[in-house]
Protein backbone atom coordinates (compact mmCIF):
# COMPACT_ATOMS: atom_id res chain seq x y z
CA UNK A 1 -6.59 -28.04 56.70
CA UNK A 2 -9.23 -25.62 57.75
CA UNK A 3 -6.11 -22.96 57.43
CA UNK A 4 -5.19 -23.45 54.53
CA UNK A 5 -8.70 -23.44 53.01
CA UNK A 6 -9.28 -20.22 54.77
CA UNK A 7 -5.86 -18.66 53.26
CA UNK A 8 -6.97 -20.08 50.25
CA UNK A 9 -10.63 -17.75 50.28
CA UNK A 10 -8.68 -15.03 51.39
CA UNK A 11 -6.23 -14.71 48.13
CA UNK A 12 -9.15 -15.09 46.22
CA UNK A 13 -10.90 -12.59 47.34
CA UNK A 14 -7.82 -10.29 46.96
CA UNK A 15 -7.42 -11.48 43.61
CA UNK A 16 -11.14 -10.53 42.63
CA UNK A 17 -10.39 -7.04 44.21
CA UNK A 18 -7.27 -7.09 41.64
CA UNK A 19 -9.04 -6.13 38.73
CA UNK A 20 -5.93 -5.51 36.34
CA UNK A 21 -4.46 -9.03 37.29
CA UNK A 22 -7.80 -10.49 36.12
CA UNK A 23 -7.93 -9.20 32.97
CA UNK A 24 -4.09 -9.99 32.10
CA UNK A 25 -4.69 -14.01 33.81
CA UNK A 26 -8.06 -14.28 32.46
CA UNK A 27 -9.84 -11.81 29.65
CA UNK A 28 -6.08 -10.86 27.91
CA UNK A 29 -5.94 -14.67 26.98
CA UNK A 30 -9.72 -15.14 25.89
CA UNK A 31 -9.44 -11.72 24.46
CA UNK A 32 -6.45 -13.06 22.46
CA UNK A 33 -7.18 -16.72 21.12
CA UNK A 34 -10.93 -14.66 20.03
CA UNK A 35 -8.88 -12.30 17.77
CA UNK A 36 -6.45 -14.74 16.43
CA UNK A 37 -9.42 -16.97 15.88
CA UNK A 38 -11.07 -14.80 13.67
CA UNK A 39 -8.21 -14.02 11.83
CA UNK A 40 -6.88 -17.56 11.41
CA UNK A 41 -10.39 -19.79 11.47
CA UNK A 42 -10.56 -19.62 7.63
CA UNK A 43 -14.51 -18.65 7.01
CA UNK A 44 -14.02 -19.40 3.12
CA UNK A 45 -14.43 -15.60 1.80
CA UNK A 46 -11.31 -15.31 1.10
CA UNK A 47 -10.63 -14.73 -2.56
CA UNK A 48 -7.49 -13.28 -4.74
CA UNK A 49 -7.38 -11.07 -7.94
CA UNK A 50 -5.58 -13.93 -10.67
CA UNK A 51 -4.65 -11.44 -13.97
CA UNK A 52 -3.71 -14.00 -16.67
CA UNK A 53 -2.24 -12.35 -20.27
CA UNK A 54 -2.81 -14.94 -22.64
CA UNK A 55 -0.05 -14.40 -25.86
CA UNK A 56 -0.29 -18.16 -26.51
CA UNK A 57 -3.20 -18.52 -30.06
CA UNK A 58 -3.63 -22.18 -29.19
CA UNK A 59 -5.62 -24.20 -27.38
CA UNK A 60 -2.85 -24.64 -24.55
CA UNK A 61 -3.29 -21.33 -23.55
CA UNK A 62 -7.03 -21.37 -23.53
CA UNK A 63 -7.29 -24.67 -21.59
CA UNK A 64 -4.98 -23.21 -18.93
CA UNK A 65 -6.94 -19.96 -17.96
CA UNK A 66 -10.06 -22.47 -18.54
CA UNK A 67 -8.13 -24.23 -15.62
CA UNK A 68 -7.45 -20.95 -13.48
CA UNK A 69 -10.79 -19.90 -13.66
CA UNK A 70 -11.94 -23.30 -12.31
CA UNK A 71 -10.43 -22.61 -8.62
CA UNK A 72 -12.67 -21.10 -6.56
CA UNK A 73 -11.07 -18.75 -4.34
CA UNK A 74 -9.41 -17.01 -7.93
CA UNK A 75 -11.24 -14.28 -9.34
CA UNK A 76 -9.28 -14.69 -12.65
CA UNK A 77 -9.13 -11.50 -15.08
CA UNK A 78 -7.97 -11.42 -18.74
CA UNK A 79 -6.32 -8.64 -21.07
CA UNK A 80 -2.85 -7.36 -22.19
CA UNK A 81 0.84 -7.36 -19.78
CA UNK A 82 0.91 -3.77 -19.85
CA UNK A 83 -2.56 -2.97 -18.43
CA UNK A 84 -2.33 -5.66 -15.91
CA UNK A 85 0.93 -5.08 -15.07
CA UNK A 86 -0.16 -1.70 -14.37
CA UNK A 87 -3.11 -3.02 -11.88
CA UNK A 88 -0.68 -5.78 -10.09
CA UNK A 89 1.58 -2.76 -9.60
CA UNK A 90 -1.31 -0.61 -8.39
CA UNK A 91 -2.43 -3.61 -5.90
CA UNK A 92 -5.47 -4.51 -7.95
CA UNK A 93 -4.06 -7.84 -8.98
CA UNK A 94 -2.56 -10.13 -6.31
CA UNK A 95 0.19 -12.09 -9.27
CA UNK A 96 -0.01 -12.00 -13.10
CA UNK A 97 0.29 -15.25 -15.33
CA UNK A 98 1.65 -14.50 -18.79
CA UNK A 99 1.40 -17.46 -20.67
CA UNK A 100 4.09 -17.49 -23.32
CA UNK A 101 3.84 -17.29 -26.95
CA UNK A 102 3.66 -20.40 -28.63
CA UNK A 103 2.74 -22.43 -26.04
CA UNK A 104 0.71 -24.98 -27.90
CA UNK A 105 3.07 -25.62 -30.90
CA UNK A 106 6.01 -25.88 -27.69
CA UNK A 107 4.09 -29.07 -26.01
CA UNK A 108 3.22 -30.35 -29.21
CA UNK A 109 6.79 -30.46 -29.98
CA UNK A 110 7.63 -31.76 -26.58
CA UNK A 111 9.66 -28.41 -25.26
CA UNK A 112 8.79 -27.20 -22.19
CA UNK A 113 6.76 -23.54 -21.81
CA UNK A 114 8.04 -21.49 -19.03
CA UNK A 115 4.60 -19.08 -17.70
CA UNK A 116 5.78 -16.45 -15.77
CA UNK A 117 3.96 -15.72 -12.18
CA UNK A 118 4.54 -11.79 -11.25
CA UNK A 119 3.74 -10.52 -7.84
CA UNK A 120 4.58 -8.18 -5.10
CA UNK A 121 6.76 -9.37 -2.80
CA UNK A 122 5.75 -7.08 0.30
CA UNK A 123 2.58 -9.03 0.17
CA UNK A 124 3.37 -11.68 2.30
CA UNK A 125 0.14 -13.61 1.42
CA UNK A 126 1.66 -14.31 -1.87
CA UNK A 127 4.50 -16.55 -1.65
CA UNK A 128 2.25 -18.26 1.48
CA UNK A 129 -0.84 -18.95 0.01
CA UNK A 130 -1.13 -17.65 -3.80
CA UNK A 131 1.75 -19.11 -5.02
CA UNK A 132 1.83 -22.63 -4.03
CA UNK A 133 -1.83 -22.73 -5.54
CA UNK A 134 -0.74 -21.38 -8.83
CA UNK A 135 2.12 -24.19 -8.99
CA UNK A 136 -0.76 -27.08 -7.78
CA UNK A 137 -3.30 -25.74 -10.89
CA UNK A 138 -0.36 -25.90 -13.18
CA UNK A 139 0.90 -29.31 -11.94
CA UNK A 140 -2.99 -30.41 -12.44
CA UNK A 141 -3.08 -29.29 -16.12
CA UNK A 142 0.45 -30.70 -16.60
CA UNK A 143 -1.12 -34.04 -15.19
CA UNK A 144 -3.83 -33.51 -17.66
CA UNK A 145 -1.56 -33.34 -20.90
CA UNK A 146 -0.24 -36.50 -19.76
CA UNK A 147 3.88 -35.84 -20.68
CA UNK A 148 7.15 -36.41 -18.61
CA UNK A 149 8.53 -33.86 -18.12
CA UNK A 150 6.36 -31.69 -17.08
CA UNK A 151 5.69 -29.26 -19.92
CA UNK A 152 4.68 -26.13 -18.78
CA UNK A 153 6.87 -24.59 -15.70
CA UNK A 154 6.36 -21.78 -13.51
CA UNK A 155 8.84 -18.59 -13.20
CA UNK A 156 8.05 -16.53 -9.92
CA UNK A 157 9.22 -13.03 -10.86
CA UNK A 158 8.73 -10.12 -8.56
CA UNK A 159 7.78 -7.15 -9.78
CA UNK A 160 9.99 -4.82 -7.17
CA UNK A 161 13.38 -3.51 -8.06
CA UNK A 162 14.56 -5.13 -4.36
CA UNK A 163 13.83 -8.75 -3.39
CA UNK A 164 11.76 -7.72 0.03
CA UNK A 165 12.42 -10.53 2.66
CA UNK A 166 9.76 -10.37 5.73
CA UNK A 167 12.04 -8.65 8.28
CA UNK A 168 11.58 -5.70 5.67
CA UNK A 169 7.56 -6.16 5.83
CA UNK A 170 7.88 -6.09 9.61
CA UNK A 171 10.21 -3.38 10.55
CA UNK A 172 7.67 -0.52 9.45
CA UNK A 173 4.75 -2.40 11.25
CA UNK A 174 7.09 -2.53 14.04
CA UNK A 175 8.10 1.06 14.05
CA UNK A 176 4.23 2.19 13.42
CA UNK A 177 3.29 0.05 16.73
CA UNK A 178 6.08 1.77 18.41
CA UNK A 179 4.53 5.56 18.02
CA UNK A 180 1.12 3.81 18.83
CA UNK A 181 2.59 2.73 22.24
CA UNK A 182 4.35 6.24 23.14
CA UNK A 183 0.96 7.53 22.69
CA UNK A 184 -0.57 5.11 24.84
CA UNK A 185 1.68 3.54 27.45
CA UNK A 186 3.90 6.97 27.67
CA UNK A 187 1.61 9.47 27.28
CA UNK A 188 -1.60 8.50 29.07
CA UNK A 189 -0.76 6.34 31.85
CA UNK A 190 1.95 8.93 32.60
CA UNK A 191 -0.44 12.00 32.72
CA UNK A 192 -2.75 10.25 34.59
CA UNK A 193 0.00 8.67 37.27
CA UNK A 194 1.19 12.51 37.65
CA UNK A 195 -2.03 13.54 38.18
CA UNK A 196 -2.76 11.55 41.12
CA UNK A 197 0.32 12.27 42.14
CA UNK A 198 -0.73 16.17 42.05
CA UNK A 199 2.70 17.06 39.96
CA UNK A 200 0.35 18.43 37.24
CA UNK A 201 -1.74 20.52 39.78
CA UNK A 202 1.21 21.98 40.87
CA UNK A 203 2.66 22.73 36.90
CA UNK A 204 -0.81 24.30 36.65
CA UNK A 205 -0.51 26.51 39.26
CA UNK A 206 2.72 27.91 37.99
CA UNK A 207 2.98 31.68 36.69
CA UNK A 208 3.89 29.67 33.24
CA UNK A 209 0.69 29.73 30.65
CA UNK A 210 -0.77 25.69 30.93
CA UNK A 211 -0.26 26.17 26.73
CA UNK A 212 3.29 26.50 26.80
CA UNK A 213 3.77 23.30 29.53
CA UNK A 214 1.47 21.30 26.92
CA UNK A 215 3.53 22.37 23.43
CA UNK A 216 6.57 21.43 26.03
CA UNK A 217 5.61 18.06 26.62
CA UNK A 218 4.49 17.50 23.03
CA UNK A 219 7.37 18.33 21.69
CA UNK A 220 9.59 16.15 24.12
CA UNK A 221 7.45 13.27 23.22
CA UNK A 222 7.86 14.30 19.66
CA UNK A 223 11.30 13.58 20.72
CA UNK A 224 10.98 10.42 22.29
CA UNK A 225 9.33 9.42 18.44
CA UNK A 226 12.37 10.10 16.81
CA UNK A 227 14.81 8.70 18.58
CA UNK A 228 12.42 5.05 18.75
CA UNK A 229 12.17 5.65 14.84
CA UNK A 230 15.68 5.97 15.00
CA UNK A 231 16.53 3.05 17.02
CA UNK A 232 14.47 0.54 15.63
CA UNK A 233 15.67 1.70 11.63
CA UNK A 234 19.38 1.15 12.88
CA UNK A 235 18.86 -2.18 14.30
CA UNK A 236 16.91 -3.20 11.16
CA UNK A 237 20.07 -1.54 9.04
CA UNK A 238 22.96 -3.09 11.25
CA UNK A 239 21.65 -6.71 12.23
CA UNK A 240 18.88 -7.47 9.49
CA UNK A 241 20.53 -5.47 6.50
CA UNK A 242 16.80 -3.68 5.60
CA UNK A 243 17.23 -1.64 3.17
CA UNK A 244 15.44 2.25 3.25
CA UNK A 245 14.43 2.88 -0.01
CA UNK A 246 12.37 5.59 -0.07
CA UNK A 247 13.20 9.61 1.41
CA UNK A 248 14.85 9.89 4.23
CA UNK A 249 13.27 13.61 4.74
CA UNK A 250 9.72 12.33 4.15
CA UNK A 251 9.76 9.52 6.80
CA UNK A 252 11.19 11.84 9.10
CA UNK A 253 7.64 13.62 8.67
CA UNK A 254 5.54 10.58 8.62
CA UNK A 255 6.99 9.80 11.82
CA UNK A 256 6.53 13.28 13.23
CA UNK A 257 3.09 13.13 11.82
CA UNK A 258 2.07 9.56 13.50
CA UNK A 259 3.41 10.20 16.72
CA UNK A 260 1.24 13.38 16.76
CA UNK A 261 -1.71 11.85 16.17
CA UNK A 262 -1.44 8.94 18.88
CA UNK A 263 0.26 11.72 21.37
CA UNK A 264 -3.26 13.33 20.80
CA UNK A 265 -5.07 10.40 21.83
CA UNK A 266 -2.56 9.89 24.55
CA UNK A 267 -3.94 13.16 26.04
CA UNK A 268 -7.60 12.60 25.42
CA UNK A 269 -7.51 9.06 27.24
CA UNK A 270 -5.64 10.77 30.19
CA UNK A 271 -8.43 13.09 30.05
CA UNK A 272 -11.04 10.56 30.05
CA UNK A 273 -9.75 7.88 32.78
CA UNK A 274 -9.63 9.24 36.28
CA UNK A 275 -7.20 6.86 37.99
CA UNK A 276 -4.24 4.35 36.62
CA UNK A 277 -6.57 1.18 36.41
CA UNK A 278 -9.02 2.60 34.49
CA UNK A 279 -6.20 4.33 32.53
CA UNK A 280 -4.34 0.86 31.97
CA UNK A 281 -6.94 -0.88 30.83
CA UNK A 282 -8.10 2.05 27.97
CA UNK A 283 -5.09 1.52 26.88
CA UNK A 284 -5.05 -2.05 26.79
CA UNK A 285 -8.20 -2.22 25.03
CA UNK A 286 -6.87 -0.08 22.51
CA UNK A 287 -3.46 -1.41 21.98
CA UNK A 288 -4.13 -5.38 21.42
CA UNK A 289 -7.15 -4.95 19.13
CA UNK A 290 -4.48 -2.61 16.72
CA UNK A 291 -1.73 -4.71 17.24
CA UNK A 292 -3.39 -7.33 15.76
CA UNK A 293 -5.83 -6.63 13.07
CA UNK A 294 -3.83 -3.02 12.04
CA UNK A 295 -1.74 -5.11 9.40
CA UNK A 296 1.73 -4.79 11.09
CA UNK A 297 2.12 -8.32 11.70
CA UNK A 298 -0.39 -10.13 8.91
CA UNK A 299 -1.33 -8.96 5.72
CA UNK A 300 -4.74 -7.46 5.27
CA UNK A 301 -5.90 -9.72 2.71
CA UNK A 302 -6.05 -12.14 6.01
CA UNK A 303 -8.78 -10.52 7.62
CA UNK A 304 -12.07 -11.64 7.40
CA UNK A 305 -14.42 -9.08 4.75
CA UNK A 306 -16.93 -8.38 8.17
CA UNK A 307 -14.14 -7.28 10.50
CA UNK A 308 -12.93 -4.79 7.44
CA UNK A 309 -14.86 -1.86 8.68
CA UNK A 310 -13.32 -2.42 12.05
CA UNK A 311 -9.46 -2.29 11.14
CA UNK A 312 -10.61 0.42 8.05
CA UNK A 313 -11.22 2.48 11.10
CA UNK A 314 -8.01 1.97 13.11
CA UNK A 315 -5.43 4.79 12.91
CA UNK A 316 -2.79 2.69 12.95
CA UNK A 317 -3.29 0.49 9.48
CA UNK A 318 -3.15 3.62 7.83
CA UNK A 319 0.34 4.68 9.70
CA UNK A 320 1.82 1.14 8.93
CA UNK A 321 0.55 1.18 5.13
CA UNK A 322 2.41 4.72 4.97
CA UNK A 323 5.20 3.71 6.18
CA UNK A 324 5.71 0.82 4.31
CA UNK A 325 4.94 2.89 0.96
CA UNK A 326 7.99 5.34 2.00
CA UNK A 327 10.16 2.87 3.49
CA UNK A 328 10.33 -0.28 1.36
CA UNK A 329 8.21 1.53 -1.57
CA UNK A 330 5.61 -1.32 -0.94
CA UNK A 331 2.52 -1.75 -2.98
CA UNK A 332 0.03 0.33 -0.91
CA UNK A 333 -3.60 -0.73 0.87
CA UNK A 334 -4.92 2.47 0.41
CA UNK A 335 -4.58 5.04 -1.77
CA UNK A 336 -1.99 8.18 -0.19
CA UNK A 337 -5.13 10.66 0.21
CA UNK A 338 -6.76 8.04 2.45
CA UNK A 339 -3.57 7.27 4.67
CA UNK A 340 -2.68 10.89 4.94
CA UNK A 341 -6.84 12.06 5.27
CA UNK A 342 -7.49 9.61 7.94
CA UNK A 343 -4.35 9.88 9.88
CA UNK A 344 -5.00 13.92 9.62
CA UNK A 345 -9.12 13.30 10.94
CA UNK A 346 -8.03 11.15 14.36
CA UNK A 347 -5.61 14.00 15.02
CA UNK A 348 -8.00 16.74 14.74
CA UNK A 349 -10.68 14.62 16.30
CA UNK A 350 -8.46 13.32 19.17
CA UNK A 351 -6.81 17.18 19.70
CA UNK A 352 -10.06 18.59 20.14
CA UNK A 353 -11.31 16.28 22.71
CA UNK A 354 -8.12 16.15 24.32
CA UNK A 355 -8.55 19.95 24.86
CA UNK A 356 -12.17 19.37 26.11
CA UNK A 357 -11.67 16.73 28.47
CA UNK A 358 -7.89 17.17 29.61
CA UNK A 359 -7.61 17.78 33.31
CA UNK A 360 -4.90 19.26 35.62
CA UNK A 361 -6.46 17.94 38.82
């Protein structure tokens, strides 16, 4: 017994030494459920932009949007279609109730009213969450007019030319986390491992200019972008039948563009870490926080309003809300100036550091 206990102190006092196997056993879980947590704990903030065009003269009409604005986590907004079809389009609006014409002297005469709910189907909150309270207030003032049937029916209508399925939502978050992680994971842990390993003392020392051995390497992991961009659309083509609906020639650019920017940081954390632990866990403390709160796997709207600054300031919710404007035509987060500005200051910022703080030994 006395063995076994000392065996026992001995593996844990390797496994304190082991600081990498700590953090993935012990912090990466904590770290996790934390994250999750706040994005799932449901603080109560949480409100959606309701536009309701009223055509009905009656009192039906009235007594409905009287009913809409009665929910509290609506922030209900009248006018004409056109202008707030315009702002649902825009991603002002999260659906848009037109209540028909009529509707009044319809329930009067016992015919049913059908209200039509538009919405954007790349917004994955909507048919989750919006929806299925739109069709509970409507059931409630059906309740309240006291007729069987029900009288006044909802009529989901999507205002996209494609009907978007969640596979097509994911594959550009996908993709975007993809050139994130060739940045990371095959960019920095890589310089630094060859660093150790004095192969980039030795590249240094060539008669080669160090410029021309950095533009090489850029440009192979430029490379390595393409053909992940390239893999991951075909499988989404082949198996899932996603549809590409925007230009072919422009996403080819984004994707050049993204991958430069997180090759840049690539090279400034390989600057910055001086061996592969310290290196591995930069990039770990990088890569979950994006993965999760960037928007490639849950819709912004999600997120809690005092963690907004936070993911506003993560490269990678811009590069998964451009993609997903070019490749699915998706309703954007941000206007194009902001994806494209932001995107174009972390690769200027990163770049520069990267060229202060790179070393070849």
């Amino acid at each position: 017994m006395k063995t076994i206990i000392q065996l026992y102190l001995a593996n844990l006092k390797e496994y304190r030494r082991e600081r990498m196997e700590i953090f993935w056993t012990l912090a990466f879980p904590i770290l996790f459920m934390l994250l999750f947590g706040i994005i799932f704990s449901g603080n109560g903030n949480t409100t959606f932009d309701v536009g309701i065009a009223n055509q009905d003269q009656g009192s039906a009409g009235a007594g409905l949007i009287q009913a809409f604005q009665g929910v509290s986590v609506f922030k209900v907004t009248t006018g004409n279609e056109s202008t707030l079809m315009s702002s649902l389009k825009k991603g002002d609006l999260t659906v848009l109730l037109v209540i028909p014409p009529n509707m009044t002297a319809s329930i009067a005469a016992d015919k049913a009213s059908n209200v039509a709910v538009y919405y954007d189907p790349t917004n994955q909150t909507t048919p989750q969450v919006v929806l299925p309270i739109v069709s509970q207030v409507v059931q409630g003032f059906n309740q309240g007019l006291t007729h069987q049937p029900a009288l006044v029916v909802v009529t989901p209508k999507t205002v996209t030319a494609a009907n978007l399925r969640e596979i097509d939502f994911l594959l550009p978050g996908i993709l975007a986390m993809s050139l994130m992680q060739l940045g990371l994971f095959a960019t920095a842990n890589v310089l630094v491992q060859l660093r150790q390993q004095q192969v980039l003392r030795r590249l240094g020392a060539t008669p080669l200019p160090r410029s021309m051995l950095l533009i090489s390497q850029v440009l192979f992991r430029l490379t390595i972008g393409l053909l992940q961009a390239a893999a991951i659309i075909l499988v989404g083509v082949w198996f899932f039948n996603v549809h590409i609906l925007g230009n072919p020639i422009i996403l080819v650019g984004i994707v050049l563009f993204g991958s430069l920017m997180f090759i840049a940081l690539g090279y400034l954390i390989s600057g910055l870490a001086r061996t592969q632990e310290s290196s591995a866990a930069i990039t770990n403390l990088i890569n979950f926080p994006m993965m999760i709160l960037s928007g490639i796997f849950f819709p912004l709207t999600l997120m809690p309003n005092w963690i907004r600054p936070l993911v506003d300031a993560m490269p990678l919710t811009y590069l998964a809300d451009l993609l997903r404007r070019v490749m699915i035509n998706s309703t954007p987060v941000f206007p194009l100036t902001t994806d494209v500005g932001v995107l174009a200051g972390w690769l200027v910022v990163c770049s520069l550091l990267a060229l202060r703080f790179f070393r070849w030994e």
